[in-house]
C-alpha atoms as a PDB file:
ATOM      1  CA  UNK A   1      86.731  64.189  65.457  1.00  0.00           C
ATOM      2  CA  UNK A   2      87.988  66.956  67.888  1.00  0.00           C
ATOM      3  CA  UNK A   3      91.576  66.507  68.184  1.00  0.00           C
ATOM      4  CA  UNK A   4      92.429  65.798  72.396  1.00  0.00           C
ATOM      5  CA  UNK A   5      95.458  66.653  74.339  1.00  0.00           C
ATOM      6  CA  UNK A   6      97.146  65.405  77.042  1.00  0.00           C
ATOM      7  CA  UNK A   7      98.273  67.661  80.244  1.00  0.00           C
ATOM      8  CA  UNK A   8     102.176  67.600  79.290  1.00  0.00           C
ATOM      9  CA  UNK A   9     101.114  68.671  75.688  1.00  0.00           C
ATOM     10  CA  UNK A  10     101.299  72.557  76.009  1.00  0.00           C
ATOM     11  CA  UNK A  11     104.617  72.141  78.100  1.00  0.00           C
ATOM     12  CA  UNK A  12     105.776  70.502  75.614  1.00  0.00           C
ATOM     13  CA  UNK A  13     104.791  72.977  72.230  1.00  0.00           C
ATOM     14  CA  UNK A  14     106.206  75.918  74.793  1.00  0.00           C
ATOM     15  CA  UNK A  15     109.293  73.546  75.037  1.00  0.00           C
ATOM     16  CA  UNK A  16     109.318  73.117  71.185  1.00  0.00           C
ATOM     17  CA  UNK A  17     108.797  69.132  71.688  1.00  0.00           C
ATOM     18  CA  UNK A  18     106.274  68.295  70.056  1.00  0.00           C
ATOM     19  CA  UNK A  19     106.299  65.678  66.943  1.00  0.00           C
ATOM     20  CA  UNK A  20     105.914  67.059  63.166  1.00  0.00           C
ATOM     21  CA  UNK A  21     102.779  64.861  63.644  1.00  0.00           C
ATOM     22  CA  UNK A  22     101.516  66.779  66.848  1.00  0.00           C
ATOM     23  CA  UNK A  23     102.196  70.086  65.625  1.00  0.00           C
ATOM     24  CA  UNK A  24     100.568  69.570  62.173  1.00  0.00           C
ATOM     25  CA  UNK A  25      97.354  68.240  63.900  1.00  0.00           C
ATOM     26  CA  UNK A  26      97.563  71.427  66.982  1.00  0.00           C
ATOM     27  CA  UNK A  27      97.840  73.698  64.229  1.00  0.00           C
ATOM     28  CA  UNK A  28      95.094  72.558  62.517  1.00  0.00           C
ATOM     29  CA  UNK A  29      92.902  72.903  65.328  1.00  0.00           C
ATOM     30  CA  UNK A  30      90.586  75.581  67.019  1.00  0.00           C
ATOM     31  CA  UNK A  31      92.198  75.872  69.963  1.00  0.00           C
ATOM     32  CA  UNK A  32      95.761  76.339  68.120  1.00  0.00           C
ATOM     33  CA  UNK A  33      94.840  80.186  67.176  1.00  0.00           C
ATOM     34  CA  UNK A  34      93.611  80.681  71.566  1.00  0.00           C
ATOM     35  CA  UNK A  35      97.250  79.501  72.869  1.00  0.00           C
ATOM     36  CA  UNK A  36      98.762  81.527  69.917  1.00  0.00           C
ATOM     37  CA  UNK A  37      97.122  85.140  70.315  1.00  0.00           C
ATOM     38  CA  UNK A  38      97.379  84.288  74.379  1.00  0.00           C
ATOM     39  CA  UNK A  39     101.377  83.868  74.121  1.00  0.00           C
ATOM     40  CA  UNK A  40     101.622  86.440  71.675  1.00  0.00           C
ATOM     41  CA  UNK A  41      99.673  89.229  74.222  1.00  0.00           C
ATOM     42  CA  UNK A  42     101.779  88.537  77.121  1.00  0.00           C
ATOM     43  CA  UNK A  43     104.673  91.216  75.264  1.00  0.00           C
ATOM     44  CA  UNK A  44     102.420  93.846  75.260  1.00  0.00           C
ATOM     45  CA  UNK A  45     100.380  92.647  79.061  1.00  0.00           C
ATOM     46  CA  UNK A  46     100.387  94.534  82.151  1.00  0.00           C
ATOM     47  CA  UNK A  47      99.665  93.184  85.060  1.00  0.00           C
ATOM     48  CA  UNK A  48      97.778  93.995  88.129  1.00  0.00           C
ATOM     49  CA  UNK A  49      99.304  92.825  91.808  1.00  0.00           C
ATOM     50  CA  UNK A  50      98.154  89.936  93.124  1.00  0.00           C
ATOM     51  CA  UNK A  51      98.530  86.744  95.423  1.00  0.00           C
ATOM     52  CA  UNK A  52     101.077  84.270  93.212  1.00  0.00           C
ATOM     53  CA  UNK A  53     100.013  81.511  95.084  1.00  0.00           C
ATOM     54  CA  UNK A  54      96.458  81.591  95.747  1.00  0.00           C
ATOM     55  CA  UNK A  55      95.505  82.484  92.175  1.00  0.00           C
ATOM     56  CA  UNK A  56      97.793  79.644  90.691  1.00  0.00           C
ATOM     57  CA  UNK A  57      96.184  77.122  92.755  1.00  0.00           C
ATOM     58  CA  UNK A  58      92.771  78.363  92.372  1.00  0.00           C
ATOM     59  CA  UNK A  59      93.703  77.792  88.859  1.00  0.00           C
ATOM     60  CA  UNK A  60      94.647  74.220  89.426  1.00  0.00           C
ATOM     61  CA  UNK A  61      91.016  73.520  91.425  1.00  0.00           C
ATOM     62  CA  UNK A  62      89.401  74.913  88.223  1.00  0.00           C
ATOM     63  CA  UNK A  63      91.355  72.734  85.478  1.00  0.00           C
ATOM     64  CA  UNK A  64      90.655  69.978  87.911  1.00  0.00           C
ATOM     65  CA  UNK A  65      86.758  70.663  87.962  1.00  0.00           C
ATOM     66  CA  UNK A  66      86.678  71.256  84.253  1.00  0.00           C
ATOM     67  CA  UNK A  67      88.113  67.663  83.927  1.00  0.00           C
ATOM     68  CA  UNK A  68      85.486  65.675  86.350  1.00  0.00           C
ATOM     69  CA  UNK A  69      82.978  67.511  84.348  1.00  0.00           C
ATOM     70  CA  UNK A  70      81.180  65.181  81.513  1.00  0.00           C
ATOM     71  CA  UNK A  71      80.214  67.752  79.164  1.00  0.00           C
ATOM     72  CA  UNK A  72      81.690  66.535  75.987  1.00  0.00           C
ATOM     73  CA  UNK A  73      85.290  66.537  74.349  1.00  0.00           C
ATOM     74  CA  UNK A  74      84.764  69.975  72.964  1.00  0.00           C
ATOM     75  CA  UNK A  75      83.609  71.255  76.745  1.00  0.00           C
ATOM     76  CA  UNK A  76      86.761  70.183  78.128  1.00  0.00           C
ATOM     77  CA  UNK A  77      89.274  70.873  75.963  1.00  0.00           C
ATOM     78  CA  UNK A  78      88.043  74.587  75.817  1.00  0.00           C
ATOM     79  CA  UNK A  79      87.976  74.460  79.797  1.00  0.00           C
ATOM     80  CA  UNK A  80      91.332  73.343  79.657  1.00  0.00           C
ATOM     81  CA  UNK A  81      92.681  75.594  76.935  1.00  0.00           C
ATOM     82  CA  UNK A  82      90.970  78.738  79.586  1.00  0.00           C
ATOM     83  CA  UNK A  83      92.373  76.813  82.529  1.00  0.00           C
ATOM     84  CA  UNK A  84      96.284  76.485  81.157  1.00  0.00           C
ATOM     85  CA  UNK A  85      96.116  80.216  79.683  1.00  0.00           C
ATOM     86  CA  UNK A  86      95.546  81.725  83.254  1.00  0.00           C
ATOM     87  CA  UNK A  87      98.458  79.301  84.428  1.00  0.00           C
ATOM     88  CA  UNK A  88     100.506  80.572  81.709  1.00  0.00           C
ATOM     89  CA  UNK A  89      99.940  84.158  82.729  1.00  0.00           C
ATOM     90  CA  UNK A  90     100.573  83.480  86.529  1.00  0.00           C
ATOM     91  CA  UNK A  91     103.941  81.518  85.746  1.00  0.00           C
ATOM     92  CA  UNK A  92     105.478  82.651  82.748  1.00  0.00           C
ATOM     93  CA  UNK A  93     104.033  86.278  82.648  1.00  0.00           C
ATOM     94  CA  UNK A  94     105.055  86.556  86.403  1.00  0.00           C
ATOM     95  CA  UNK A  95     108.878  85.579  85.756  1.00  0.00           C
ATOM     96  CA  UNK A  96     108.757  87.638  81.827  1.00  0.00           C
ATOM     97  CA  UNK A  97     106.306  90.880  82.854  1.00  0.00           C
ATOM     98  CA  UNK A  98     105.878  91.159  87.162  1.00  0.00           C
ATOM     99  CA  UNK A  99     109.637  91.396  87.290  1.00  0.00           C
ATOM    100  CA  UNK A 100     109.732  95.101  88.654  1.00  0.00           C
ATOM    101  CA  UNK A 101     111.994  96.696  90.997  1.00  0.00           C
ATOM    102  CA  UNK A 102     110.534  99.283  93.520  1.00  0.00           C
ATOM    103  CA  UNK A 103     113.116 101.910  95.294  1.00  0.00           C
ATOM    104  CA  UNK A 104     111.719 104.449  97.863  1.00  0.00           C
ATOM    105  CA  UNK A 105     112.868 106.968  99.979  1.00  0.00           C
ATOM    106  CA  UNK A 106     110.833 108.413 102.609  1.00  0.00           C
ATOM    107  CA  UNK A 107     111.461 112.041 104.337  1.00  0.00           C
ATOM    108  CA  UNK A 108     115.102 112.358 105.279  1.00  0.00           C
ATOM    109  CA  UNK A 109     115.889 109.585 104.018  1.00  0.00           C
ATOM    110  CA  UNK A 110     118.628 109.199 100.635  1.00  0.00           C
ATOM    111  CA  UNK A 111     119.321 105.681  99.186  1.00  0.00           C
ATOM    112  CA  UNK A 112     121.889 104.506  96.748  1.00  0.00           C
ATOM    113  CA  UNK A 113     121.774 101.293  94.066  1.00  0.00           C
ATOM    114  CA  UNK A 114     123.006  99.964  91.371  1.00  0.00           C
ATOM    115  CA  UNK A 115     120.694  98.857  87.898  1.00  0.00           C
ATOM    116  CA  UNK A 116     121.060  95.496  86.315  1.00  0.00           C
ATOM    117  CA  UNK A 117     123.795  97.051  84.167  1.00  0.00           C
ATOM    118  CA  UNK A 118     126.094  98.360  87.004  1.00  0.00           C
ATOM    119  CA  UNK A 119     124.545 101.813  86.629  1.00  0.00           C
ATOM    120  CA  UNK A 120     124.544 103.467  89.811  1.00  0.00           C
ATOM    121  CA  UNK A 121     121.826 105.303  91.365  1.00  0.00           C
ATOM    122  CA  UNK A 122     121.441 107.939  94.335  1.00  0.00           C
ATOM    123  CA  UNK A 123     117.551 108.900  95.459  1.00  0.00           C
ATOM    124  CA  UNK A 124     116.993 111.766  97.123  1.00  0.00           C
ATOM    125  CA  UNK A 125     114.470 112.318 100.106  1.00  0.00           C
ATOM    126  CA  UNK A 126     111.081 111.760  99.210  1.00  0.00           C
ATOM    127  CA  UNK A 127     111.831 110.021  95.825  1.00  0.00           C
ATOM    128  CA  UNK A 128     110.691 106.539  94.285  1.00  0.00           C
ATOM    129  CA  UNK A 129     112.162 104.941  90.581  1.00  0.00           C
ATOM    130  CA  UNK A 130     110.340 101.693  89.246  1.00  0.00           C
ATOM    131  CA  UNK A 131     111.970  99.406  86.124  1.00  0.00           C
ATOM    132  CA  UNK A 132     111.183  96.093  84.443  1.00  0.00           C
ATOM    133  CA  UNK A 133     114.586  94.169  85.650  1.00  0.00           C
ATOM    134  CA  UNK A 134     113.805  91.806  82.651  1.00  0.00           C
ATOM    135  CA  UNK A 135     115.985  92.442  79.644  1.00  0.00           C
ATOM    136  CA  UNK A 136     117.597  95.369  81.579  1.00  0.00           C
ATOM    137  CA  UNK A 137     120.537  95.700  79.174  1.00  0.00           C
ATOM    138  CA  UNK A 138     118.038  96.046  75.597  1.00  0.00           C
ATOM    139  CA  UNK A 139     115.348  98.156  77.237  1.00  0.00           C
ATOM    140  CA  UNK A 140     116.679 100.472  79.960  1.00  0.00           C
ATOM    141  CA  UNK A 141     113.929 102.439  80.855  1.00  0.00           C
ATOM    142  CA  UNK A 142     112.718 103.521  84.582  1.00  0.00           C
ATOM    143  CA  UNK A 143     110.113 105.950  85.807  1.00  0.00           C
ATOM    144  CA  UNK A 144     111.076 108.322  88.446  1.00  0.00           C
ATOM    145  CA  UNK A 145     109.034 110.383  90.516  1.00  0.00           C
ATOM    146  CA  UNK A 146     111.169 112.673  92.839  1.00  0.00           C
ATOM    147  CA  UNK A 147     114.992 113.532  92.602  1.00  0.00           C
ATOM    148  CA  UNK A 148     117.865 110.994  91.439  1.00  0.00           C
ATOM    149  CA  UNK A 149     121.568 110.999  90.723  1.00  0.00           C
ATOM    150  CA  UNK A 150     122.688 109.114  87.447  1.00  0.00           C
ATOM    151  CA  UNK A 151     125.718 107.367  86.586  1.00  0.00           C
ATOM    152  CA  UNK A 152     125.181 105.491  83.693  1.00  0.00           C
ATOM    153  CA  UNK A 153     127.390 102.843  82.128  1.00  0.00           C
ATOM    154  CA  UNK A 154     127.789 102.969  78.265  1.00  0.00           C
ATOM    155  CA  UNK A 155     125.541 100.767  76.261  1.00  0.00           C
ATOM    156  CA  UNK A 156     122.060 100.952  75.311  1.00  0.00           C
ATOM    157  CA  UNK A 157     119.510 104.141  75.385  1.00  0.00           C
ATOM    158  CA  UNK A 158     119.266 105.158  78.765  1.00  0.00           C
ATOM    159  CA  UNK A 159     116.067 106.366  79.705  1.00  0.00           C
ATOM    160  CA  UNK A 160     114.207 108.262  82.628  1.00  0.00           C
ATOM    161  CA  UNK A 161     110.339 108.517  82.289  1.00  0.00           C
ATOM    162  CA  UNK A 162     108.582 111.406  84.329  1.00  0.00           C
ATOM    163  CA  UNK A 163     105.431 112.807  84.120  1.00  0.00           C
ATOM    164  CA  UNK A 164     107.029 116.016  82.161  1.00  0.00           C
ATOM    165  CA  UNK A 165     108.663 114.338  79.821  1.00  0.00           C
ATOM    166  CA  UNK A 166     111.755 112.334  79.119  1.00  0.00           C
ATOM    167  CA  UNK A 167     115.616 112.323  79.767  1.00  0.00           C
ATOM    168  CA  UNK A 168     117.571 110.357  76.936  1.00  0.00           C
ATOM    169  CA  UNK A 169     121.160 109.360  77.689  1.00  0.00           C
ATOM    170  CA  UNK A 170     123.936 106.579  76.378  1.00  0.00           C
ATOM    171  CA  UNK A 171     126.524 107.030  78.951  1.00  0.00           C
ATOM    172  CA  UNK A 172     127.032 109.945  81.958  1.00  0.00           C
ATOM    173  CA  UNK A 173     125.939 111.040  85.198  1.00  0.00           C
ATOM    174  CA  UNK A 174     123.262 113.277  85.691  1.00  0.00           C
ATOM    175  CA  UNK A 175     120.380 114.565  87.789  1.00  0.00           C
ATOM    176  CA  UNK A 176     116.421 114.595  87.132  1.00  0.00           C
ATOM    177  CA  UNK A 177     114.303 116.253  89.746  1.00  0.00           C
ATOM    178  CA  UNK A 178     110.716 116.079  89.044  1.00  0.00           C
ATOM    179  CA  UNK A 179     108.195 117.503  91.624  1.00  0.00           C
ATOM    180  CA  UNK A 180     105.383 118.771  91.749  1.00  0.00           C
ATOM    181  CA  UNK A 181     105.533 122.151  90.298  1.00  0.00           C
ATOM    182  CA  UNK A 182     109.495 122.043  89.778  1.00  0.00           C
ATOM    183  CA  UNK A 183     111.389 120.220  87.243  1.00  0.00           C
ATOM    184  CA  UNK A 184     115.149 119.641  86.390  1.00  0.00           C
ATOM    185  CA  UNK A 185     118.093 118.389  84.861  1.00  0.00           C
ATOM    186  CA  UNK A 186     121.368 118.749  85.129  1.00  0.00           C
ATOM    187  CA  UNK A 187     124.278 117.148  83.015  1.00  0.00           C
ATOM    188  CA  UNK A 188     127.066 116.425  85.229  1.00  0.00           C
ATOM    189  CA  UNK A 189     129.425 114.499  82.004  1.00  0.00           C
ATOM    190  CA  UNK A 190     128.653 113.351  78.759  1.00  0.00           C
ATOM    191  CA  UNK A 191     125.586 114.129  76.966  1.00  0.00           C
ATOM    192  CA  UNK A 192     122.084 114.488  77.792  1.00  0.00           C
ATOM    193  CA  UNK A 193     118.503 114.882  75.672  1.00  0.00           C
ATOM    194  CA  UNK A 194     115.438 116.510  77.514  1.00  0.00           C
ATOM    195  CA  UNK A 195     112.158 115.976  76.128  1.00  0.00           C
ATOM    196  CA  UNK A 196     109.516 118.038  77.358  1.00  0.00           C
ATOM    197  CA  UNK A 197     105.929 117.699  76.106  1.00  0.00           C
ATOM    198  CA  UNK A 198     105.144 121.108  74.042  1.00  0.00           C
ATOM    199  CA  UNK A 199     109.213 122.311  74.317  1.00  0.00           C
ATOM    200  CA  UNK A 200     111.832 121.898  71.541  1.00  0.00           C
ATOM    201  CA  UNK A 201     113.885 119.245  72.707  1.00  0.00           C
ATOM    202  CA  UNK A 202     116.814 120.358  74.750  1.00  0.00           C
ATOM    203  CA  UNK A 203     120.702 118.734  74.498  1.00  0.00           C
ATOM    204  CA  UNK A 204     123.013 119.332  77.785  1.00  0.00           C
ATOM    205  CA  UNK A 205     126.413 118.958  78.124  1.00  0.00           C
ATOM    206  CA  UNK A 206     128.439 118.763  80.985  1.00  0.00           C
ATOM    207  CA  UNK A 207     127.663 121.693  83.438  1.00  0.00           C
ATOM    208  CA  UNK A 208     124.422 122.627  81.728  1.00  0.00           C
ATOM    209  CA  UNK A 209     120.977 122.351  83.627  1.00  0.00           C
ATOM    210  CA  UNK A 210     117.303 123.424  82.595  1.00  0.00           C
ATOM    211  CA  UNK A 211     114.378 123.763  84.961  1.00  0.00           C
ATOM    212  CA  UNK A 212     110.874 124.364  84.555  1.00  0.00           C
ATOM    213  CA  UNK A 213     108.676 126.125  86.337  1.00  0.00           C
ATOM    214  CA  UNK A 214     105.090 127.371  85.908  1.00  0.00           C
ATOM    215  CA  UNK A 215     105.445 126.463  82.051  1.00  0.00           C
ATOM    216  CA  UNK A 216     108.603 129.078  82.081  1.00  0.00           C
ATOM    217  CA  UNK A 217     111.705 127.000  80.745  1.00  0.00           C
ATOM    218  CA  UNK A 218     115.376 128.522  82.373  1.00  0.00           C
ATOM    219  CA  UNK A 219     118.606 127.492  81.465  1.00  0.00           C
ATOM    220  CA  UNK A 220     121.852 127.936  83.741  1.00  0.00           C
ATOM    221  CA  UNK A 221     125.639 126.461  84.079  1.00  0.00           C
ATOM    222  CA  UNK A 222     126.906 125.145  87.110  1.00  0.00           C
ATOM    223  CA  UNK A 223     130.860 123.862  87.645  1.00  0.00           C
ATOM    224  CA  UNK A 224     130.358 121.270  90.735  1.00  0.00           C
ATOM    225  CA  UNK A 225     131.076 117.267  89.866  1.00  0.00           C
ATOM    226  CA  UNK A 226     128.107 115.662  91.692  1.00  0.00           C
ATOM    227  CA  UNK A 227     124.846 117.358  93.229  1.00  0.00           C
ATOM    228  CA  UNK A 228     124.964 118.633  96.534  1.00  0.00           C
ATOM    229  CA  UNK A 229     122.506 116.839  98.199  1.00  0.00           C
ATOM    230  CA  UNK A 230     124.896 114.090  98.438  1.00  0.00           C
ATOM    231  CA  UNK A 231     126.956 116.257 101.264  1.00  0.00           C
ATOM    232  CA  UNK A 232     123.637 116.424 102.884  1.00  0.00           C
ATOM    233  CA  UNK A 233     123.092 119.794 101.712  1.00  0.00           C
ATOM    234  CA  UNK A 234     119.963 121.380  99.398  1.00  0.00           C
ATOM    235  CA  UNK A 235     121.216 124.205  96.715  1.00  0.00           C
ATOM    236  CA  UNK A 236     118.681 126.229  94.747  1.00  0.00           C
ATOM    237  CA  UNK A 237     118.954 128.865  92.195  1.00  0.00           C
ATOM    238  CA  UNK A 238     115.758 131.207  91.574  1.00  0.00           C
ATOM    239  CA  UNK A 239     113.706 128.577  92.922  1.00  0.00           C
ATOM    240  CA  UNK A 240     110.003 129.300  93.960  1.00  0.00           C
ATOM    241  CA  UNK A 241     109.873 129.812  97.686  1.00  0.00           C
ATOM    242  CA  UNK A 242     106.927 127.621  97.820  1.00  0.00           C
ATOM    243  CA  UNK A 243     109.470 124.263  96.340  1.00  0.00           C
ATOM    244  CA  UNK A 244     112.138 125.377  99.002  1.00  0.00           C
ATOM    245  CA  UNK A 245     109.648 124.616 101.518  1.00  0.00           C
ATOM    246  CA  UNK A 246     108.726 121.685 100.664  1.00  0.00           C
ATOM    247  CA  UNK A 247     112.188 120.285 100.645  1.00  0.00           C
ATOM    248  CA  UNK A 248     112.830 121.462 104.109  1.00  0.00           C
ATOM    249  CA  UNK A 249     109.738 119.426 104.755  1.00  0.00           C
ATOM    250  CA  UNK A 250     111.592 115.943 103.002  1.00  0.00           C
ATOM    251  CA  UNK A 251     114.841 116.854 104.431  1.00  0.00           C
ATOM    252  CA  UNK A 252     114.140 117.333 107.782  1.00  0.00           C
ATOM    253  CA  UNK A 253     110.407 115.288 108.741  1.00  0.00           C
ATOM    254  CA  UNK A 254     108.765 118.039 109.177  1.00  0.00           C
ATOM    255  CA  UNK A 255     105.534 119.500 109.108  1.00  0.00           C
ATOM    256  CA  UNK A 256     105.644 123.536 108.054  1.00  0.00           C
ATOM    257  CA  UNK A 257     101.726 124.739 108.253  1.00  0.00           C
ATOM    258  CA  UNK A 258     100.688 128.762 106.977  1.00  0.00           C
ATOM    259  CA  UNK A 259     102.357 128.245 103.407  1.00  0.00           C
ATOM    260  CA  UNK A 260      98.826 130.163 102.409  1.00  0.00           C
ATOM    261  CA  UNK A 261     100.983 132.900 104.290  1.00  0.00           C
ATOM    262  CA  UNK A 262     103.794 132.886 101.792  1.00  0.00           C
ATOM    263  CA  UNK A 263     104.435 135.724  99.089  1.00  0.00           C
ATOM    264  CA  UNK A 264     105.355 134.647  95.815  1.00  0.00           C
ATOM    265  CA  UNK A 265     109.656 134.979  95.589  1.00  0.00           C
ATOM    266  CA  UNK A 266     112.344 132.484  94.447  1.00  0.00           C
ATOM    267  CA  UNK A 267     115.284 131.976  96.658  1.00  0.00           C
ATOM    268  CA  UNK A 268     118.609 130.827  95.468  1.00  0.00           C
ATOM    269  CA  UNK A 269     121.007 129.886  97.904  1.00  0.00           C
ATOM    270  CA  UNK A 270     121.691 126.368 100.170  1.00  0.00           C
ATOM    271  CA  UNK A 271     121.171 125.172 103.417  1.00  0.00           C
ATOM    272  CA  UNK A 272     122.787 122.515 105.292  1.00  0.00           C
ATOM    273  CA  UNK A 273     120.520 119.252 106.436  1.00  0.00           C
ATOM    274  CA  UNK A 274     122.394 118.980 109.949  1.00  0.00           C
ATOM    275  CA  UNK A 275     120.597 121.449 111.941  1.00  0.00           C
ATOM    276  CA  UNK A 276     116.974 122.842 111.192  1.00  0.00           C
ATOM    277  CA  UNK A 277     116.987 125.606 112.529  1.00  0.00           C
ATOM    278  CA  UNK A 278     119.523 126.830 111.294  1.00  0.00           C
ATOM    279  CA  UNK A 279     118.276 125.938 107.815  1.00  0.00           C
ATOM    280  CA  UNK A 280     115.525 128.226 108.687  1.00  0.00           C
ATOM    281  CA  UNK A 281     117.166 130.997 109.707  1.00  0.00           C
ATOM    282  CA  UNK A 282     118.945 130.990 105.711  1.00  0.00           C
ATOM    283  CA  UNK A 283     116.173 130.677 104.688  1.00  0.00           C
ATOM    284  CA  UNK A 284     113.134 132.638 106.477  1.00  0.00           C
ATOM    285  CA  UNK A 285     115.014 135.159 108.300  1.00  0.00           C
ATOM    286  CA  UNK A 286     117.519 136.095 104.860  1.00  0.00           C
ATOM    287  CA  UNK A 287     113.562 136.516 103.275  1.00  0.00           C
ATOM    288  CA  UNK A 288     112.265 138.246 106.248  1.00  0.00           C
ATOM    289  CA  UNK A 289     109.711 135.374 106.344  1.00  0.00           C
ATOM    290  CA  UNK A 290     108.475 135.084 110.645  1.00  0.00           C
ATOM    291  CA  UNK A 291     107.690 131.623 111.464  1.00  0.00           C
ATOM    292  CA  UNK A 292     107.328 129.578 114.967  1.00  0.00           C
ATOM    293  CA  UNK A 293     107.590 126.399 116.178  1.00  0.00           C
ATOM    294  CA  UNK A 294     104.215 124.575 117.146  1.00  0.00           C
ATOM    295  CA  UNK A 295     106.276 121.766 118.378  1.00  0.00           C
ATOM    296  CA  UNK A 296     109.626 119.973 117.359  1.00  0.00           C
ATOM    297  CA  UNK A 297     107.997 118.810 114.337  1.00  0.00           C
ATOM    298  CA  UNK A 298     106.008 121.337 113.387  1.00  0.00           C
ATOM    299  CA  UNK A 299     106.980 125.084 112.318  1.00  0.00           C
ATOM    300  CA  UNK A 300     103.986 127.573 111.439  1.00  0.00           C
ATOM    301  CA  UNK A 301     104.418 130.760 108.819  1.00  0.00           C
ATOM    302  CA  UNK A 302     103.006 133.616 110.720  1.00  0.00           C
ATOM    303  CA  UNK A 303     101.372 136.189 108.406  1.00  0.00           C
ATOM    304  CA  UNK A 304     103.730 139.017 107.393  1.00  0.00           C
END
């Protein structure tokens, strides 16, 4: 005879409660190996958003249906094994696996916070990181799209995902800056790895930075504490004209149209974010670059 089980029962086995009695006779069962292989693929699940509460309760309305159905023993306890495993995923694998933290900056905008750890962040205009706040302190791993300032407490690996590669730290403070056709790092203290996909792996002590460009890896030494962009100001050294740009465009809301216009060059220099214009003046005019204003908003590269 099929063995049945009541509706505290799988509360219970979660809760290790059950009798040696009840847990010889689940185990012997079919539907022993279902719960099993479900609890064992939440570690390895991801998720898609969704609505918490109207998927939990349509859950509910469907273990409640199975139930008032008279289909047999065998019918129902399957319907409620199906019925508890989506429960299972909406409560425990919302609390274990949707547990991620979102940060975003939009144009002009910087934003500073600190991890799970007491790690401290800084974002930079334009920017977004995303972590699993679960188990913070074992697995401290984020993915960062955009520029951030690191200051990482000693523990654990410290890791930042991008789509080039990976930075691998224990303790120090650091930046990552991954665009789209720009990427760096620079190691402000301690000791940083950079993994690039295709490129020897790269160690960088204090004052040392690497950036990528168009597949061409560059390596320089800087003597400043903290990055710049925290005193409002962007710095760049032999950077394509074409990344300046676009960070006048995050820094100051702007719209700059004609880029098509632009000659290939790399600029190194700064420019303050207090005043656009005269931003563009260090940076156009030093280039011999002639540009106009549409509109406050809106600057076009004339053809030169």
């Amino acid at each position: 005879m099929e063995e049945q089980f009541d509706d505290t029962f799988l509360a219970r086995w979660l809760a290790n409660e059950l009798s040696e009695k009840e847990l010889e006779s689940f185990k012997g069962s079919e539907a022993y190996k279902e719960y099993s292989e479900i609890i064992d693929s939440l570690d390895n699940a991801e998720f898609p958003s969704y609505d918490l509460n109207y998927n939990f309760e349509a859950t509910l309305k469907k273990i409640e249906k199975s139930k008032n159905q008279n289909h047999g023993t065998r019918r129902l306890i399957l319907n409620w094994s199906y019925g508890i495993a989506a429960a299972l995923v909406l409560c425990f694998g919302y609390f274990l696996f949707f547990d991620y933290s979102n940060f975003k900056t939009n144009a002009t905008e910087q934003m500073a916070f600190i991890l799970p750890d007491s790690s401290k962040v800084n974002l930079n205009a334009g920017s977004k990181i995303s972590f699993k706040s679960f188990n913070w302190e074992k697995n401290r791993t984020l993915k960062l799209q955009g520029e951030a300032f690191f200051e990482v407490k000693k523990g654990a690996s410290f890791t930042v995902n991008t789509k080039e590669g990976q930075v691998v730290v224990l303790g120090t403070k650091f930046t990552v800056n991954s665009r789209d056709s720009l990427y760096s790092v620079s190691c402000f203290e301690g000791k940083v790895e950079v993994l690039i996909e295709n490129k020897t792996p790269i160690i960088l002590n204090k004052g040392d930075a690497v950036t990528l460009q168009k597949d061409t890896l560059e390596a320089s030494n800087f003597n400043k504490t903290s990055p710049v962009w925290l005193e409002d100001k962007s710095s760049f050294t032999k950077i394509s004209i074409f990344e300046v740009v676009s960070e006048l465009e995050r820094q100051f809301g702007v719209s700059i149209q004609g880029k098509s216009n632009l000659r290939p060059a790399y600029f190194s220099g700064q420019f303050s974010h207090n005043s656009l214009e005269k931003a563009l003046k260090t940076i156009f005019t030093a280039m011999d670059i002639p540009y106009e204003f549409k509109d406050k908003n809106s600057i076009y590269i004339l053809p030169y």
